[in-house]
PDB file of N, CA and C in Angstrom:
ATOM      1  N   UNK A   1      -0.946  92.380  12.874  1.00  0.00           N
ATOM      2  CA  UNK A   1      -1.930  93.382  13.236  1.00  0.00           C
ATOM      3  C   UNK A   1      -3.249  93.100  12.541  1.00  0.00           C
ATOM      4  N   UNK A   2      -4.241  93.799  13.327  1.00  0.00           N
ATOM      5  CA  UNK A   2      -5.869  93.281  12.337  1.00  0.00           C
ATOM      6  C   UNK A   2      -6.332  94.590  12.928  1.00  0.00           C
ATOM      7  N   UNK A   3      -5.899  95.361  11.767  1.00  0.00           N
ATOM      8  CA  UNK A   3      -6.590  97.195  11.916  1.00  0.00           C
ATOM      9  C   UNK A   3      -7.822  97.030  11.243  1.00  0.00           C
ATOM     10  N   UNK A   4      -7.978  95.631  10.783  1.00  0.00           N
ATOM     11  CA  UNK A   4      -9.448  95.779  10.092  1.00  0.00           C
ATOM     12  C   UNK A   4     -10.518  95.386  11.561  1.00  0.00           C
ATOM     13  N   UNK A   5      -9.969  94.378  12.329  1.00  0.00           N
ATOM     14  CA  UNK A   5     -11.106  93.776  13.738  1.00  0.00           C
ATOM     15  C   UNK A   5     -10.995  95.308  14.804  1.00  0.00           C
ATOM     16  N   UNK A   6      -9.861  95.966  14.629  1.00  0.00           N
ATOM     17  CA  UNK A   6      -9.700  97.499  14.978  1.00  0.00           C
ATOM     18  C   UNK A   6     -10.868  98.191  14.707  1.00  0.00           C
ATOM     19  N   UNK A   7     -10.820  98.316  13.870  1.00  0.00           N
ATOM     20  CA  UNK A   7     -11.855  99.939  13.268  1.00  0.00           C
ATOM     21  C   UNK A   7     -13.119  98.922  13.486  1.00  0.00           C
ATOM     22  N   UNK A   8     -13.407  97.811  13.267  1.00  0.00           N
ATOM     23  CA  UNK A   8     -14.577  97.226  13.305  1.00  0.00           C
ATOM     24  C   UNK A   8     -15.559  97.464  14.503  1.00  0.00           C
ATOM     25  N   UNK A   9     -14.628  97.114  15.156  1.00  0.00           N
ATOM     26  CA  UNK A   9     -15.275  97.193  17.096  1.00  0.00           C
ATOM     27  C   UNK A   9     -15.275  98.689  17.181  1.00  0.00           C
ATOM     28  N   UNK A  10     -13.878  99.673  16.960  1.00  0.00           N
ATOM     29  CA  UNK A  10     -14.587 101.071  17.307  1.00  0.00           C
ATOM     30  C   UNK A  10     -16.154 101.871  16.576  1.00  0.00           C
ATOM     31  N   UNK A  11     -16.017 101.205  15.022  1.00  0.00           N
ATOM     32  CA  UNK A  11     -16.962 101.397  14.499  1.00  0.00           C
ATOM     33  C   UNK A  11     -18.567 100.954  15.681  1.00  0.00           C
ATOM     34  N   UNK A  12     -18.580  99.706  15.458  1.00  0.00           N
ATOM     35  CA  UNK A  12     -19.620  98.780  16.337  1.00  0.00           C
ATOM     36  C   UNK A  12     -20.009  99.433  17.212  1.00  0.00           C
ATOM     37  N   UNK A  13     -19.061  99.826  18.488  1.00  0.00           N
ATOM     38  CA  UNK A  13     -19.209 100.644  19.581  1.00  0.00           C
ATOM     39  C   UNK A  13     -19.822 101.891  19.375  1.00  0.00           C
ATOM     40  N   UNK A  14     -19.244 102.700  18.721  1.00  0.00           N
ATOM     41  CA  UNK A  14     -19.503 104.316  18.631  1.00  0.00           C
ATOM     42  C   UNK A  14     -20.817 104.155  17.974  1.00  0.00           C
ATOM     43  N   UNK A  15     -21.582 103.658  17.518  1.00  0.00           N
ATOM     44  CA  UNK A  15     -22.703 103.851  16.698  1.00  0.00           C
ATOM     45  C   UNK A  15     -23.989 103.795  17.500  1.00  0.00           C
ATOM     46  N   UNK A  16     -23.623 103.470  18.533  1.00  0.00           N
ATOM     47  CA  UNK A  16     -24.683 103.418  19.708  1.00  0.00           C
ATOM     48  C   UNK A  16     -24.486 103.568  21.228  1.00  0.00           C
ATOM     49  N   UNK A  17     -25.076 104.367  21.625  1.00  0.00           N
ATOM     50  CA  UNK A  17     -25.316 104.747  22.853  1.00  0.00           C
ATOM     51  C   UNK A  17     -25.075 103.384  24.213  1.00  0.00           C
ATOM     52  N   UNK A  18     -25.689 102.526  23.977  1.00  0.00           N
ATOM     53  CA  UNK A  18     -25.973 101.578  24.455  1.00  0.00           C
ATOM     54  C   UNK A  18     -24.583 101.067  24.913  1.00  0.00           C
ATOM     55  N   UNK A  19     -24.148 101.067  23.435  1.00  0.00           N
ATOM     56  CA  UNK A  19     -22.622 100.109  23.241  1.00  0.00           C
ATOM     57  C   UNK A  19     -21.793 100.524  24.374  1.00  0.00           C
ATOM     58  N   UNK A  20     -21.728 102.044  23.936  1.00  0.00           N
ATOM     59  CA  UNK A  20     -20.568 103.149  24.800  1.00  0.00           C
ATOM     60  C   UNK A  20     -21.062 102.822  26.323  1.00  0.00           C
ATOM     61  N   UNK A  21     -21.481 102.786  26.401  1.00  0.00           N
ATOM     62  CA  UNK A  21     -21.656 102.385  27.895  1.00  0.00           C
ATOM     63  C   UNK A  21     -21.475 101.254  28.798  1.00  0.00           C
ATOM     64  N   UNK A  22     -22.140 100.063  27.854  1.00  0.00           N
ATOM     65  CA  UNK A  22     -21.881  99.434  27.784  1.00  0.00           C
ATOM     66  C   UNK A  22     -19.998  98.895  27.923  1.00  0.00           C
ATOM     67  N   UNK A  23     -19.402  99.389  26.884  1.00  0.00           N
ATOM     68  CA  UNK A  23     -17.929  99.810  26.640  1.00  0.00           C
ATOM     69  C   UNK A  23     -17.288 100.416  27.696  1.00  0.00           C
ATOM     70  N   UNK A  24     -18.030 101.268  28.184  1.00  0.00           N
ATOM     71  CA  UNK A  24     -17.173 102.357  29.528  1.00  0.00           C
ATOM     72  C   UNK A  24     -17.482 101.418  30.702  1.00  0.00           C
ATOM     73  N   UNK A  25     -18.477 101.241  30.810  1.00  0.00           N
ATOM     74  CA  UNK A  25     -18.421  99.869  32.392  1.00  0.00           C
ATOM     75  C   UNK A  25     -17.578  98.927  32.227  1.00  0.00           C
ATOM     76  N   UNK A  26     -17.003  98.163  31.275  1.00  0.00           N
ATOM     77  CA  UNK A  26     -16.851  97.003  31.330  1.00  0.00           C
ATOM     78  C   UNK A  26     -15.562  96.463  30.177  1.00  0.00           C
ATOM     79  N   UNK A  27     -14.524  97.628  29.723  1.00  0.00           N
ATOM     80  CA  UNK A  27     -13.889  97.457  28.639  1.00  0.00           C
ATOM     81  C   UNK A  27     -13.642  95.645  27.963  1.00  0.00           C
ATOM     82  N   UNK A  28     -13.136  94.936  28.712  1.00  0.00           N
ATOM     83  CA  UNK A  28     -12.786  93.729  28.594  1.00  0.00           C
ATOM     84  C   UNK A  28     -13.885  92.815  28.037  1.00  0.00           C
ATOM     85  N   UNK A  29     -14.845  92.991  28.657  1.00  0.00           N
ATOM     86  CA  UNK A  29     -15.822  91.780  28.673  1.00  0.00           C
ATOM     87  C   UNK A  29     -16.680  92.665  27.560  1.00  0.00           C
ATOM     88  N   UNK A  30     -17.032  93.726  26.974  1.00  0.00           N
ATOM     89  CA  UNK A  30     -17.485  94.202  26.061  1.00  0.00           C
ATOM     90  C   UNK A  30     -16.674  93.511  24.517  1.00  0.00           C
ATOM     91  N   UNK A  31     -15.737  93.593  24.756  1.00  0.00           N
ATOM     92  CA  UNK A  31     -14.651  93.566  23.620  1.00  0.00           C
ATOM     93  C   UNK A  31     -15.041  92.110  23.269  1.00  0.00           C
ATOM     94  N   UNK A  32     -14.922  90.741  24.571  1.00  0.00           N
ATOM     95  CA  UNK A  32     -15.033  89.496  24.499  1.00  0.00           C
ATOM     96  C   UNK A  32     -16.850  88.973  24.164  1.00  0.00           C
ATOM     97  N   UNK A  33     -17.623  89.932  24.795  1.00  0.00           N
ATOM     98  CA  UNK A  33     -18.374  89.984  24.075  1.00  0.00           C
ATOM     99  C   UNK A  33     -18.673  89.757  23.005  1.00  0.00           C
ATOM    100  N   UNK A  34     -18.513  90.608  21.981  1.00  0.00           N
ATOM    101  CA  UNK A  34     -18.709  91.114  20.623  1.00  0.00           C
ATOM    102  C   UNK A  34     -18.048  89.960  20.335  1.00  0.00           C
ATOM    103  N   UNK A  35     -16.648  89.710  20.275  1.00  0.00           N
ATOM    104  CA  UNK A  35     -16.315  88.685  19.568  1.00  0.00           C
ATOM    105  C   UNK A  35     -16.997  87.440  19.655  1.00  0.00           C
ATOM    106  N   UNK A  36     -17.558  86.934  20.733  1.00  0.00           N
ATOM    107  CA  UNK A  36     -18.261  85.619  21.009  1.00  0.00           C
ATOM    108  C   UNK A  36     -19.424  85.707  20.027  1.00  0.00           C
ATOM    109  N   UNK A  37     -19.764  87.238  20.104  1.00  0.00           N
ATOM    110  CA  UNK A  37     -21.577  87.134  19.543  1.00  0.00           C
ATOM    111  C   UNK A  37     -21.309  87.282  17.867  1.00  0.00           C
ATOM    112  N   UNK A  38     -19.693  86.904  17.044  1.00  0.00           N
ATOM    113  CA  UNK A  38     -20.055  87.081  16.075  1.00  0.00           C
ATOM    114  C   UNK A  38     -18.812  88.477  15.191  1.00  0.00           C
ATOM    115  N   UNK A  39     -18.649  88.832  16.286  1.00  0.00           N
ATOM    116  CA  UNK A  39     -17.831  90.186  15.813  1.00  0.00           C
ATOM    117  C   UNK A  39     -16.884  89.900  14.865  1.00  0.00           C
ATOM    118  N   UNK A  40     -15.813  88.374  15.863  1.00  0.00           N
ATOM    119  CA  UNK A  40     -14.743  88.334  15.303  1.00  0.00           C
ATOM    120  C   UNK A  40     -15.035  86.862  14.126  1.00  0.00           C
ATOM    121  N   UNK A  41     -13.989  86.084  14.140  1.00  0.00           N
ATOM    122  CA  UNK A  41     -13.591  85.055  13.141  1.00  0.00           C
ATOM    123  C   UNK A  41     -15.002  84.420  12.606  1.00  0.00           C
ATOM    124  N   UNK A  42     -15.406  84.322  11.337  1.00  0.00           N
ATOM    125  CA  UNK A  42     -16.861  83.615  10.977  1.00  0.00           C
ATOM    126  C   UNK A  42     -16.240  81.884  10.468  1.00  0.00           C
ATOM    127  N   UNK A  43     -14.805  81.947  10.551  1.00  0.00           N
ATOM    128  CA  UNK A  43     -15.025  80.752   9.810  1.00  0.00           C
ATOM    129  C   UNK A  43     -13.496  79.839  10.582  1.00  0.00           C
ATOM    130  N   UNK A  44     -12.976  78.896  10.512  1.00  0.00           N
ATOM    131  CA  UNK A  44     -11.819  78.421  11.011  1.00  0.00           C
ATOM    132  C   UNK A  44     -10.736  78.899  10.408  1.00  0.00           C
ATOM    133  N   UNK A  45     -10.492  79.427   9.137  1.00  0.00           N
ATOM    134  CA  UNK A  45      -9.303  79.551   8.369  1.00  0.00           C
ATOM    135  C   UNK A  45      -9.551  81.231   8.814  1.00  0.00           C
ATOM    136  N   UNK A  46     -10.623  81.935   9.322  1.00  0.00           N
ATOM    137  CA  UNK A  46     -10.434  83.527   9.389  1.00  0.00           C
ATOM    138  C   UNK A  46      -9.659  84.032   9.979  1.00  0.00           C
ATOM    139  N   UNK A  47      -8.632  84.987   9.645  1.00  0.00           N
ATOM    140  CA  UNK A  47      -7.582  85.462  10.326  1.00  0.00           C
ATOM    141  C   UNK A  47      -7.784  86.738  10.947  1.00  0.00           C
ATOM    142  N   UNK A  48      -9.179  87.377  10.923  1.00  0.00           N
ATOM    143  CA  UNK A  48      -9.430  88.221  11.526  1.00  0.00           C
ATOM    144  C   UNK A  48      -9.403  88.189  13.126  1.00  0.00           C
ATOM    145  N   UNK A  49      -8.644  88.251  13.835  1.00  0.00           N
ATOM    146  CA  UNK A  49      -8.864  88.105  15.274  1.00  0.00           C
ATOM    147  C   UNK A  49      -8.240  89.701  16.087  1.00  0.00           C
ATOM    148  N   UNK A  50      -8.670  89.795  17.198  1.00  0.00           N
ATOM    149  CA  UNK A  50      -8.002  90.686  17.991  1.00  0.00           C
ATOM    150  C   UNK A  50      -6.755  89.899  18.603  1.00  0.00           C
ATOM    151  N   UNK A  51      -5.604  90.648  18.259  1.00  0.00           N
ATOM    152  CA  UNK A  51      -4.359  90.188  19.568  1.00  0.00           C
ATOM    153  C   UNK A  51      -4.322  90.472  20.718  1.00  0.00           C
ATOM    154  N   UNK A  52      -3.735  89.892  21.204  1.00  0.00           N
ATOM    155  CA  UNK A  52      -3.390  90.079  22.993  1.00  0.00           C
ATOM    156  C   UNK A  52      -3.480  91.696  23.511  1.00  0.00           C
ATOM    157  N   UNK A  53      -2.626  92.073  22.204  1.00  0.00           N
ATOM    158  CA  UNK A  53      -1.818  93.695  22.652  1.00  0.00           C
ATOM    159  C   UNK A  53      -3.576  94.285  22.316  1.00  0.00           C
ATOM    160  N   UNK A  54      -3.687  94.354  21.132  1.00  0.00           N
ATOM    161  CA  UNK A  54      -4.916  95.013  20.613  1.00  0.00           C
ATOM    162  C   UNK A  54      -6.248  94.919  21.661  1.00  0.00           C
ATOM    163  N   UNK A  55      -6.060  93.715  22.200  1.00  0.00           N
ATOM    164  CA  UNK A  55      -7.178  93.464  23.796  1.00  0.00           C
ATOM    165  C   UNK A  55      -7.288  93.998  24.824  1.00  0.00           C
ATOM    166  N   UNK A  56      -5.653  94.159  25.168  1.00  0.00           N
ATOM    167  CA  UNK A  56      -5.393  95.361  26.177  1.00  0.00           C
ATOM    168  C   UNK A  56      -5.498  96.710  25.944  1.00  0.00           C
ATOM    169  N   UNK A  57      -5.162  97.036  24.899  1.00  0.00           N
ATOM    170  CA  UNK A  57      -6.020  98.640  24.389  1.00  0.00           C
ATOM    171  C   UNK A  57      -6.936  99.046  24.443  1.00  0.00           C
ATOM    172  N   UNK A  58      -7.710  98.020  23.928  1.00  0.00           N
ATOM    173  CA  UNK A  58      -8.966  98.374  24.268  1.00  0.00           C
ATOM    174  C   UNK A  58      -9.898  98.075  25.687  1.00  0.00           C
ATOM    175  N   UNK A  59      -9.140  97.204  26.504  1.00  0.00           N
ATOM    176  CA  UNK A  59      -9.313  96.987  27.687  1.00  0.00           C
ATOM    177  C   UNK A  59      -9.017  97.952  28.836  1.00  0.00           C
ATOM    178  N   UNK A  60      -7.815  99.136  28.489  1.00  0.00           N
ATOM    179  CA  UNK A  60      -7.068  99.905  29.239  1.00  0.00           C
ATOM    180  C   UNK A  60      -8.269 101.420  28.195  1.00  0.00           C
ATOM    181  N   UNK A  61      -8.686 101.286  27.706  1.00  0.00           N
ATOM    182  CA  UNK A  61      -9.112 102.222  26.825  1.00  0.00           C
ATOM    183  C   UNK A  61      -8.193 103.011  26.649  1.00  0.00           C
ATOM    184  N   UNK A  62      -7.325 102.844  25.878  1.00  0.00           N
ATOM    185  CA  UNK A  62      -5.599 103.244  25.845  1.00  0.00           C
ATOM    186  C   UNK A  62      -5.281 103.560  24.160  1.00  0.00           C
ATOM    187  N   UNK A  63      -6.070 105.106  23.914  1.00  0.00           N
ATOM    188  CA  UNK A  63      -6.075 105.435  22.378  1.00  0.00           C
ATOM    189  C   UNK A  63      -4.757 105.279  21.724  1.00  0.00           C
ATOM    190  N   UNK A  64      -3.583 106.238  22.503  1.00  0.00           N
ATOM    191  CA  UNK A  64      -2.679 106.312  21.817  1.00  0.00           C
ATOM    192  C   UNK A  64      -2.083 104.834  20.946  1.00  0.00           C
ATOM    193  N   UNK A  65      -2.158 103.511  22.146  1.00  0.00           N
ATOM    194  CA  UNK A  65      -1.830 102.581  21.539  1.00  0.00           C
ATOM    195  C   UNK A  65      -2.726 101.868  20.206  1.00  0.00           C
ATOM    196  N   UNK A  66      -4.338 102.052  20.190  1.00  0.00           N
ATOM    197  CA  UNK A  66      -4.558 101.963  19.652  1.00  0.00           C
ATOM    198  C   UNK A  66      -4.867 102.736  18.209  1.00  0.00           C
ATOM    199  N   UNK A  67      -3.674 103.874  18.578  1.00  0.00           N
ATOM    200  CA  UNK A  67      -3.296 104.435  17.004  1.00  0.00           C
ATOM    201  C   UNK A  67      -1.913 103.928  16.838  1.00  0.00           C
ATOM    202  N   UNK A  68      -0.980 103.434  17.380  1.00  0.00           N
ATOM    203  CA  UNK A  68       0.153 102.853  17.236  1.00  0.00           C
ATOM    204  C   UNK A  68       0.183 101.130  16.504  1.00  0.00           C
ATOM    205  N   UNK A  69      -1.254 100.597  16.987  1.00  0.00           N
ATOM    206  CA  UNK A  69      -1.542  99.392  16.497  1.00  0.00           C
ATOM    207  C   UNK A  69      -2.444  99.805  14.966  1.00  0.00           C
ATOM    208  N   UNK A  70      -2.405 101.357  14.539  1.00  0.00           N
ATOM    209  CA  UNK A  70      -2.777 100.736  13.086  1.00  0.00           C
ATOM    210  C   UNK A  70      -4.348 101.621  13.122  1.00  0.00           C
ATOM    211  N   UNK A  71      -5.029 101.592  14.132  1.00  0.00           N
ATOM    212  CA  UNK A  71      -6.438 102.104  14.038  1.00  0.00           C
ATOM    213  C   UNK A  71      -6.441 103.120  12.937  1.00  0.00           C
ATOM    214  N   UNK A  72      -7.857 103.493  12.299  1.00  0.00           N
ATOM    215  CA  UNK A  72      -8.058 105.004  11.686  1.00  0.00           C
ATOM    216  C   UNK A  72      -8.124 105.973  12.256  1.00  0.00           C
ATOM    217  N   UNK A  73      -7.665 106.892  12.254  1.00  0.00           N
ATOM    218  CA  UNK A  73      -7.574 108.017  12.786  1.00  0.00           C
ATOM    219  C   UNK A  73      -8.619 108.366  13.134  1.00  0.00           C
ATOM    220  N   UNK A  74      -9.520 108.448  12.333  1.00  0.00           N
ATOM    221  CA  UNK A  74     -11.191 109.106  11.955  1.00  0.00           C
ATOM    222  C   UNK A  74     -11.982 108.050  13.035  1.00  0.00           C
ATOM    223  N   UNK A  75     -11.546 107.125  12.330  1.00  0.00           N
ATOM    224  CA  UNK A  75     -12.655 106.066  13.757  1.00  0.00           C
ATOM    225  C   UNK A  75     -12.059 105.984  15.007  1.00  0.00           C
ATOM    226  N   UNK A  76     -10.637 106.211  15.574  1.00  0.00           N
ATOM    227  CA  UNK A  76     -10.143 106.664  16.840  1.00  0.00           C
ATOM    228  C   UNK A  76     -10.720 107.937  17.247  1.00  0.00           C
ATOM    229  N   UNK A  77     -10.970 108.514  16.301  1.00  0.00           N
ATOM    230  CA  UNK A  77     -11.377 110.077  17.379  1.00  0.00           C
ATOM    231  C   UNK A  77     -13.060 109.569  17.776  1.00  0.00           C
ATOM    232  N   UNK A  78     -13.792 109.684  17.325  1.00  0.00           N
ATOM    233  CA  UNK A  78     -15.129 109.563  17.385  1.00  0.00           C
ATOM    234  C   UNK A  78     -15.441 108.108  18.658  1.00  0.00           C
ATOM    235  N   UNK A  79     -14.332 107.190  17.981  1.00  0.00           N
ATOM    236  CA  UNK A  79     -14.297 106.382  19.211  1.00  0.00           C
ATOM    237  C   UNK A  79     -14.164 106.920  20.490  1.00  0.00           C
ATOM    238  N   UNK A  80     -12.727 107.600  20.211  1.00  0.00           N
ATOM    239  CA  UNK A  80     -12.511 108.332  22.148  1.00  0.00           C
ATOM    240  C   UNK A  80     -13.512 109.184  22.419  1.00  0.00           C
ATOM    241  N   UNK A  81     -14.002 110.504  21.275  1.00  0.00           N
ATOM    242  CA  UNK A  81     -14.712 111.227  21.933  1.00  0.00           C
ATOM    243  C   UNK A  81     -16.116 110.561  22.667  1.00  0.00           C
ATOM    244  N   UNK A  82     -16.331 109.182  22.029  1.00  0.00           N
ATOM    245  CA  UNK A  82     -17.845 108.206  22.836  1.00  0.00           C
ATOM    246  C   UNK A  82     -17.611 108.312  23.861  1.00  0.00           C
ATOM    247  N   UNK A  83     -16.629 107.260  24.269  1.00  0.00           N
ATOM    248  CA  UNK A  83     -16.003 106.777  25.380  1.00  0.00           C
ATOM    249  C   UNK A  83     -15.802 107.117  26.141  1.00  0.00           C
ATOM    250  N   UNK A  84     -15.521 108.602  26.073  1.00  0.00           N
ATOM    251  CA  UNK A  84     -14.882 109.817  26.960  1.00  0.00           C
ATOM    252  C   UNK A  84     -16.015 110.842  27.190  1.00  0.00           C
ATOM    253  N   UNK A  85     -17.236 110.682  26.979  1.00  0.00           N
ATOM    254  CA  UNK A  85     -18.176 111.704  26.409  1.00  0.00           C
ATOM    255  C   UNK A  85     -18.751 111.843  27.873  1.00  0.00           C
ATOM    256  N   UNK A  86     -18.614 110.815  28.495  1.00  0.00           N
ATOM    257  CA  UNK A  86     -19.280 110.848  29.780  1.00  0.00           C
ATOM    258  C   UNK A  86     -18.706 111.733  30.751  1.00  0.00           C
ATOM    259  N   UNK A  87     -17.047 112.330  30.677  1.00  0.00           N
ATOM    260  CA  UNK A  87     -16.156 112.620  31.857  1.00  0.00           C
ATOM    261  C   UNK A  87     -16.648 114.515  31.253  1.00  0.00           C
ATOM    262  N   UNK A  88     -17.067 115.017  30.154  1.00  0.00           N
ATOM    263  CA  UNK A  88     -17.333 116.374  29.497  1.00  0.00           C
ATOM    264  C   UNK A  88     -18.229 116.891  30.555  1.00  0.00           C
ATOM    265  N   UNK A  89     -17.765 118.058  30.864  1.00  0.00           N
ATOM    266  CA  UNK A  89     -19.183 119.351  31.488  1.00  0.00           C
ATOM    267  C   UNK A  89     -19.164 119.856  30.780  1.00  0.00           C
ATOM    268  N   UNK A  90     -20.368 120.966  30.835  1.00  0.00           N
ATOM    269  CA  UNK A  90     -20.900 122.526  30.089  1.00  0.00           C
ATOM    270  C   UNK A  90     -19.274 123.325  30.015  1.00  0.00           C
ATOM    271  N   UNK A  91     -18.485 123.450  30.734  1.00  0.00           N
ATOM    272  CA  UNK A  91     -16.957 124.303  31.184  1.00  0.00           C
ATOM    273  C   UNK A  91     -16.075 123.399  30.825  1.00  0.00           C
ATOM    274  N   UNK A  92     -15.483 122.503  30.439  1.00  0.00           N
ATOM    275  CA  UNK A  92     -14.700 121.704  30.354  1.00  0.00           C
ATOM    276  C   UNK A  92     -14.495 120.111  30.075  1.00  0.00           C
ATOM    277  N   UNK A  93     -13.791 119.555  29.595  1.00  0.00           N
ATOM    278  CA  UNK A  93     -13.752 118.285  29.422  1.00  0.00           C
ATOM    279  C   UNK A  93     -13.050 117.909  27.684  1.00  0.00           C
ATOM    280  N   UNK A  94     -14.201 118.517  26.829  1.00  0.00           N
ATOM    281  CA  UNK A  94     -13.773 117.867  25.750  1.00  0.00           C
ATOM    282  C   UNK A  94     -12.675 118.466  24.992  1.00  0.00           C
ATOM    283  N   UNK A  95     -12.283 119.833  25.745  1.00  0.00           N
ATOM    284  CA  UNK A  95     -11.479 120.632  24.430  1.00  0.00           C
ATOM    285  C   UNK A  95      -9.702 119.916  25.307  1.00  0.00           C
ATOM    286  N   UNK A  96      -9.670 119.658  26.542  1.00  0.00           N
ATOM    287  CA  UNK A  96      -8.945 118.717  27.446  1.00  0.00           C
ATOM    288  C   UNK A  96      -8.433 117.066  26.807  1.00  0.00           C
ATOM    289  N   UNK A  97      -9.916 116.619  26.138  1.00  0.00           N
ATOM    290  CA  UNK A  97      -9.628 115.417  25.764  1.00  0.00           C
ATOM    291  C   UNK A  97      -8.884 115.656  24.462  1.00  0.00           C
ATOM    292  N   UNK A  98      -9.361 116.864  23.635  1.00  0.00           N
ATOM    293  CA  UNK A  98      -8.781 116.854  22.576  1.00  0.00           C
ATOM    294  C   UNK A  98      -7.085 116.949  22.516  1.00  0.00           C
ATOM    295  N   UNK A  99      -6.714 117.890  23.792  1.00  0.00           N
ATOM    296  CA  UNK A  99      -5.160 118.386  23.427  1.00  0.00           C
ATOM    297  C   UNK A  99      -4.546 116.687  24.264  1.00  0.00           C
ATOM    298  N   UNK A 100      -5.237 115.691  24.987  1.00  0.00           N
ATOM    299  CA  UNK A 100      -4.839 114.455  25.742  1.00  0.00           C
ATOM    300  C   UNK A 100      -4.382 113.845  24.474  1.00  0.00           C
ATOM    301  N   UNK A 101      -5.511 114.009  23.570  1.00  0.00           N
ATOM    302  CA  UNK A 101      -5.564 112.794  22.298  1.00  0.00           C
ATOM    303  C   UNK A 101      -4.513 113.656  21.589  1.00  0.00           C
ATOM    304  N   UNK A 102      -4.211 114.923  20.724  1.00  0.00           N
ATOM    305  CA  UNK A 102      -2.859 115.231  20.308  1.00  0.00           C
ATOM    306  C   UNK A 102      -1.951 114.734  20.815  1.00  0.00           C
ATOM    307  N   UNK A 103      -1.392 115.067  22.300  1.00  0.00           N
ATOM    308  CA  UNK A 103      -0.058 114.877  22.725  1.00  0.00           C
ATOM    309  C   UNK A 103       0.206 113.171  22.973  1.00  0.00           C
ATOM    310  N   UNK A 104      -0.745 112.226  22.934  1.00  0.00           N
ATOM    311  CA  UNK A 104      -0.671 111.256  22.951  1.00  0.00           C
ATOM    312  C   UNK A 104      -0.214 110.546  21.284  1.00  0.00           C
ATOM    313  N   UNK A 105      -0.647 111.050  20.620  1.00  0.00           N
ATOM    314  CA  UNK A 105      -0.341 110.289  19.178  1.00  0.00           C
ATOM    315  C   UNK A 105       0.442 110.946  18.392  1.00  0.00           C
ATOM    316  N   UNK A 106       0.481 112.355  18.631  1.00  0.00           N
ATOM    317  CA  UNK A 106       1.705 113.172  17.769  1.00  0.00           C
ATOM    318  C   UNK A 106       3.225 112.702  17.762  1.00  0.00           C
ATOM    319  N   UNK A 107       3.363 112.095  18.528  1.00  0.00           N
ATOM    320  CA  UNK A 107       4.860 111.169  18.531  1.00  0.00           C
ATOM    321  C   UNK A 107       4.911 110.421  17.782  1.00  0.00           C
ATOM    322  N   UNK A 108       3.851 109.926  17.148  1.00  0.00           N
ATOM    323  CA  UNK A 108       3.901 108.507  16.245  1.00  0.00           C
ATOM    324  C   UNK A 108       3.001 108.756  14.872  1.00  0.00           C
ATOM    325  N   UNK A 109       2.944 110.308  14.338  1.00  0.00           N
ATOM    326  CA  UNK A 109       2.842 110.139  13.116  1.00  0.00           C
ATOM    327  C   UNK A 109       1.809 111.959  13.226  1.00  0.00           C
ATOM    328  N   UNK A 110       1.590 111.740  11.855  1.00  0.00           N
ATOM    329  CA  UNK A 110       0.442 113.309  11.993  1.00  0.00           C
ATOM    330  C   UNK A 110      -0.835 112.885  12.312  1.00  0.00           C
ATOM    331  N   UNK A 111      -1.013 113.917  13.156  1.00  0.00           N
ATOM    332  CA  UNK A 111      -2.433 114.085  13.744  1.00  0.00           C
ATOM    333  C   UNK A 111      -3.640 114.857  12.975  1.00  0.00           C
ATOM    334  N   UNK A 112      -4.600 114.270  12.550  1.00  0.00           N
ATOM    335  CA  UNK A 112      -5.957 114.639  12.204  1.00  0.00           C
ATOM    336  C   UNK A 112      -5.912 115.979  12.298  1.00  0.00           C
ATOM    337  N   UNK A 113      -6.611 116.993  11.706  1.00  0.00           N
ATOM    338  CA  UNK A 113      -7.143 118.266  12.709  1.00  0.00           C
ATOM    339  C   UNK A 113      -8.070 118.200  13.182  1.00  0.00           C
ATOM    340  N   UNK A 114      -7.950 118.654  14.814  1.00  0.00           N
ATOM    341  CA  UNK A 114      -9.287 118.433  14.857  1.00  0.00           C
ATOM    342  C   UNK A 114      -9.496 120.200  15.920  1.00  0.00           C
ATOM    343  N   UNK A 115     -10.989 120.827  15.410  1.00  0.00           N
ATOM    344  CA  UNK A 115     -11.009 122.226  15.705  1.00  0.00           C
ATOM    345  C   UNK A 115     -10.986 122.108  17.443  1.00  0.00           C
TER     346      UNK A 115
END
């Protein structure tokens, strides 16, 4: 597992507007992106890489797994809520995403609070 190239990219992503969007059009090629431009391995012996599984998570934008692969909790939420920020109305959406993101990860350990 590399929960460190994990939190890195959700970090990366969520910090900008641009990214998330970027991110929501295009999961795959965002991810391959970043790594080409630098994200991932700086050197030949670096063992920092994304795996296969960890590619498809973030390719499927598929939180639960990427709290099963190790992510932070703290940088999974803020991640999904980016990501997801677009599907929210004035009436609905985010308090939806919130009970999605509980029942999705509460099987596999304690869940954050989140209000």
């Amino acid at each position: 597992m590399t929960r460190y190239m994990i939190d890195k990219f959700m970090r990366f992503v969520e910090l900008s507007d641009a990214l998330v969007a970027e991110y929501v059009a295009d999961p795959a090629a965002s991810v391959d992106r970043w790594l080409g431009e630098g994200g991932g391995p700086e050197g030949a012996t670096d063992d920092r890489v994304l795996t296969e599984e960890e590619r498809a998570a973030f390719a499927a934008r598929d939180f639960e797994a990427l709290y099963v692969l190790g992510a932070h909790p703290y940088l999974l939420w803020h991640f999904t809520e980016a990501v997801h920020a677009h599907e929210f109305t004035p009436e609905s959406g985010w308090r939806e995403l919130v009970e999605r993101y509980r029942a999705a990860v509460a099987p596999h350990g304690v869940v954050d609070y989140i209000p």
